[in-house]
C-alpha atoms as a PDB file:
ATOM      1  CA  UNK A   1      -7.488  -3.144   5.225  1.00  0.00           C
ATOM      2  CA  UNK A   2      -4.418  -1.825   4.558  1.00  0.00           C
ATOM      3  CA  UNK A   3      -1.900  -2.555   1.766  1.00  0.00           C
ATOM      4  CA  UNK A   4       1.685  -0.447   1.305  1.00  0.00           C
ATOM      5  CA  UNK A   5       4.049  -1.199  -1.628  1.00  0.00           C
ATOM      6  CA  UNK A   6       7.873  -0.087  -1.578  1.00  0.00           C
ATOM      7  CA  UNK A   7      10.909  -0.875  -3.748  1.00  0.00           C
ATOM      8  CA  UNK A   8      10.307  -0.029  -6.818  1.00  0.00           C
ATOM      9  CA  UNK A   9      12.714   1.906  -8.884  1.00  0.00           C
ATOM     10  CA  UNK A  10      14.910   2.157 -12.210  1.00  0.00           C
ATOM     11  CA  UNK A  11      16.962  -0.753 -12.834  1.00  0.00           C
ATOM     12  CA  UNK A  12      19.146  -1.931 -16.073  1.00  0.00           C
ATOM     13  CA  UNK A  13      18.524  -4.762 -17.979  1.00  0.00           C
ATOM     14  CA  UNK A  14      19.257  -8.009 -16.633  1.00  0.00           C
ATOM     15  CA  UNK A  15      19.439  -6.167 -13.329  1.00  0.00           C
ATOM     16  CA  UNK A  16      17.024  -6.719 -10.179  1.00  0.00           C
ATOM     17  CA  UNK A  17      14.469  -5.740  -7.669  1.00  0.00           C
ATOM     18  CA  UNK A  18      12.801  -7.214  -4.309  1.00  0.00           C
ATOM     19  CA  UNK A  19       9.133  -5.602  -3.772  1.00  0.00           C
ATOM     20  CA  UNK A  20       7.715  -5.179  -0.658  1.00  0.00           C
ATOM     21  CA  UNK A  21       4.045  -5.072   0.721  1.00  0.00           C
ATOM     22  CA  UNK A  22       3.110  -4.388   4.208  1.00  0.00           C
ATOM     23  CA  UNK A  23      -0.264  -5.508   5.281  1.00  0.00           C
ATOM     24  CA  UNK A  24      -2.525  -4.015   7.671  1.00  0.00           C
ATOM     25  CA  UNK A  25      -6.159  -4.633   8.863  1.00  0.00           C
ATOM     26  CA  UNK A  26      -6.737  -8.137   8.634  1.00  0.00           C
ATOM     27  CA  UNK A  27      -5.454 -11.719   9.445  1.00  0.00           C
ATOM     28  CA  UNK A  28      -2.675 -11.710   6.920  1.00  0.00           C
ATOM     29  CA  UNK A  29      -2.086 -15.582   7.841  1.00  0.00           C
ATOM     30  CA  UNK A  30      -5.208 -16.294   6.763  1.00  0.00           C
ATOM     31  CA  UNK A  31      -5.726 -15.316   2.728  1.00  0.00           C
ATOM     32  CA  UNK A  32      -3.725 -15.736  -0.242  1.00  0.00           C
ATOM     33  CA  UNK A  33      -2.149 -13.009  -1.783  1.00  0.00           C
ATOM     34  CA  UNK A  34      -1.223 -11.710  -5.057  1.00  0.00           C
ATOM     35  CA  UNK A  35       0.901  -8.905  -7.356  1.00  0.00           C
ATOM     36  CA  UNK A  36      -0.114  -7.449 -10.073  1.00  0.00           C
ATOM     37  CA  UNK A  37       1.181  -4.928 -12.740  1.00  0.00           C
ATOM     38  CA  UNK A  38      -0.289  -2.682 -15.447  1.00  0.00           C
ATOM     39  CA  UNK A  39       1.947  -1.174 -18.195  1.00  0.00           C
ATOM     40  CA  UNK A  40       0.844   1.826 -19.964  1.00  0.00           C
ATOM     41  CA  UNK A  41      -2.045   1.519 -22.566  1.00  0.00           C
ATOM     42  CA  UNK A  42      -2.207  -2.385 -21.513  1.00  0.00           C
ATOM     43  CA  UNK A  43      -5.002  -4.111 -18.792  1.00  0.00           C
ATOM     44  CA  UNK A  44      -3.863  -4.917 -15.081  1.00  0.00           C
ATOM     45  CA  UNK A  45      -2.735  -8.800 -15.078  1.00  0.00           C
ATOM     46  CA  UNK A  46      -1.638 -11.071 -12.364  1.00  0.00           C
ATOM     47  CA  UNK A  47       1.945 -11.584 -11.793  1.00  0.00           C
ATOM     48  CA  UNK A  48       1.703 -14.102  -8.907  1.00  0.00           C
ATOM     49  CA  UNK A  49       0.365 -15.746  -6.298  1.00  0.00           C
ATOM     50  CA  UNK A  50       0.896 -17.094  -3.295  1.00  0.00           C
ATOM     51  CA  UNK A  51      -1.552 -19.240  -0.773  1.00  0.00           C
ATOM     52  CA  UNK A  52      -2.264 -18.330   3.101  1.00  0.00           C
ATOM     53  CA  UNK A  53      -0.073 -20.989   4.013  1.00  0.00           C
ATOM     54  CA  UNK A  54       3.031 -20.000   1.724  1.00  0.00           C
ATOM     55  CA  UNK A  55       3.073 -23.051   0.588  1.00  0.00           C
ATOM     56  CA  UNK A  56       1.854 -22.859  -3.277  1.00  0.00           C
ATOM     57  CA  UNK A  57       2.587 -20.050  -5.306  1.00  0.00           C
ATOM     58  CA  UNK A  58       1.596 -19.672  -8.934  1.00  0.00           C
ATOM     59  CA  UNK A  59       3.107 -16.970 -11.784  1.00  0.00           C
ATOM     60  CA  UNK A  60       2.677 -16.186 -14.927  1.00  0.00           C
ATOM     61  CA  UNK A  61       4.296 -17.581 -18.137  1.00  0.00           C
ATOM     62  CA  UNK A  62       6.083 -14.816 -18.878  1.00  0.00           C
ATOM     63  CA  UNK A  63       7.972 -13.814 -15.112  1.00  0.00           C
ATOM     64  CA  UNK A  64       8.653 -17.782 -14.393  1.00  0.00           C
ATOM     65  CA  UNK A  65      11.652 -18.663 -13.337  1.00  0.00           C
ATOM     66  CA  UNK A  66      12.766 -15.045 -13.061  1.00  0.00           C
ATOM     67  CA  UNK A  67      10.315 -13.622 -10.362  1.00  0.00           C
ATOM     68  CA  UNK A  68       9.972 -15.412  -6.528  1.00  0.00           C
ATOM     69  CA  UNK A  69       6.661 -14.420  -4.334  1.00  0.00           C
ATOM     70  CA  UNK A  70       7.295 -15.219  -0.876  1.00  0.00           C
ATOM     71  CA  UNK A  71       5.463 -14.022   2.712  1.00  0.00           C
ATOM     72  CA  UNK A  72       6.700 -12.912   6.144  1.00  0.00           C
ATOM     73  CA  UNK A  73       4.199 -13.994   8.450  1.00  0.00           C
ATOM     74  CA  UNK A  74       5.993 -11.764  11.354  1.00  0.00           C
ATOM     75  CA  UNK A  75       6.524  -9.182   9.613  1.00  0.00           C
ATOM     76  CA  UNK A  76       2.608  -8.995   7.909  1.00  0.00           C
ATOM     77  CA  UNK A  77       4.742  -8.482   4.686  1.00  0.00           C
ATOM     78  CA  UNK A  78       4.884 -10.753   0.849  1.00  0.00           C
ATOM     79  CA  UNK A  79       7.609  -9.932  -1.651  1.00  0.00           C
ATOM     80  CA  UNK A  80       8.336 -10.152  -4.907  1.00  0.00           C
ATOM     81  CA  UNK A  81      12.058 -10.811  -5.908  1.00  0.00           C
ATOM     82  CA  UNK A  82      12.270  -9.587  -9.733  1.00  0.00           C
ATOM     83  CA  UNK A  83      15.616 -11.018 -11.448  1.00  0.00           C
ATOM     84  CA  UNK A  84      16.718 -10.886 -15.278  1.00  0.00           C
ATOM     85  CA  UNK A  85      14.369  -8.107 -15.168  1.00  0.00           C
ATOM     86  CA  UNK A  86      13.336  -7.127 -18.936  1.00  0.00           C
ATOM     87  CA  UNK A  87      12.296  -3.343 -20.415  1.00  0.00           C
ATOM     88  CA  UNK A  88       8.646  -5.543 -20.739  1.00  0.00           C
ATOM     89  CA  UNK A  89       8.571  -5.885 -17.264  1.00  0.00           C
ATOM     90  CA  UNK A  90       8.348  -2.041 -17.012  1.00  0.00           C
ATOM     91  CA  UNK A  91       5.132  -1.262 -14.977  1.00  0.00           C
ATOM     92  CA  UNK A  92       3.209  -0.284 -12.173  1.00  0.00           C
ATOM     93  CA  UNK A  93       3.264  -3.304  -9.698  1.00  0.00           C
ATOM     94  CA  UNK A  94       0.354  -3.660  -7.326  1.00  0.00           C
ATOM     95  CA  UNK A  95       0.151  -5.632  -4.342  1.00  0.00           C
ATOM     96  CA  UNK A  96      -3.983  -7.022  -3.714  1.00  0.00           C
ATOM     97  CA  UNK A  97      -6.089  -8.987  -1.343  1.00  0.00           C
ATOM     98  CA  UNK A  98      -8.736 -11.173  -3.494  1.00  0.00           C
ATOM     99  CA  UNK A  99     -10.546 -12.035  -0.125  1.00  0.00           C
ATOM    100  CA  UNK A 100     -11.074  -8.809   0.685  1.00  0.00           C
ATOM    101  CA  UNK A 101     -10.564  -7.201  -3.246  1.00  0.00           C
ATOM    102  CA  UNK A 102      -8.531  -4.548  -2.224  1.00  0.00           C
ATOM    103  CA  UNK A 103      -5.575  -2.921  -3.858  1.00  0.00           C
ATOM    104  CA  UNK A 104      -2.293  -1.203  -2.592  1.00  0.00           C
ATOM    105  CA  UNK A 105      -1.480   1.959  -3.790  1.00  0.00           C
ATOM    106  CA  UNK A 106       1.123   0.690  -6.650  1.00  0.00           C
ATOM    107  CA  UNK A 107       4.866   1.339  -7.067  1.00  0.00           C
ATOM    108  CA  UNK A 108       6.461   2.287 -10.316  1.00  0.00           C
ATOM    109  CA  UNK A 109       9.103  -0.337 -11.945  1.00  0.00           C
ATOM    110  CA  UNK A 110      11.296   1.151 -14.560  1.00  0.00           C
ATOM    111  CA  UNK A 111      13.768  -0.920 -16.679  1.00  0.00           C
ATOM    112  CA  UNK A 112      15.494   0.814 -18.895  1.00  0.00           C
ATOM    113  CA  UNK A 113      19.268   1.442 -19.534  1.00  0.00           C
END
């Protein structure tokens, strides 16, 4: 199993992002996936979810209407598009597998102006 995050970055306030994680090893059509982020000095918690068959996703209170996960089933890939982006939402975002409870390697999110 293989996960690899890109497109993180520094962005503004109210400015935005799109995520990426490319997945490897596995039948990607088959599991759910989720992304999660850890902020300094704070636990890891779940950003969102999506099911194998794209067709549920789930986020948490305070990213709702702000964040979108979706999945490429071509490309082996799920996103996460970050709008209205907040200096809270500064983290390490981490793309992970439950099925297989495996983690990418994390990209850094900065928001800051």
């Amino acid at each position: 199993v293989q996960l690899v995050e890109s497109g993180g970055g520094l962005v503004q306030p109210g400015g935005s992002l799109r995520l990426s994680c490319a997945a490897s090893g596995f039948t990607f059509s088959s599991y759910g996936m989720s992304w999660y982020r850890q902020a300094p000095g704070k636990e890891r918690e779940l950003v969102a979810h999506i099911t194998s068959a794209g067709g549920s996703t789930t986020y948490a209170d305070s990213v709702k209407g702000r964040f979108t996960m979706s999945r490429d089933y071509a490309k082996n890939t799920v996103y996460l598009q970050m709008n209205s982006l907040k200096p809270e939402d500064t983290a390490v975002y981490y793309c992970y597998t439950p099925r297989f409870n495996f983690w990418g390697q994390g990209t850094q999110v900065t928001v800051s102006s």
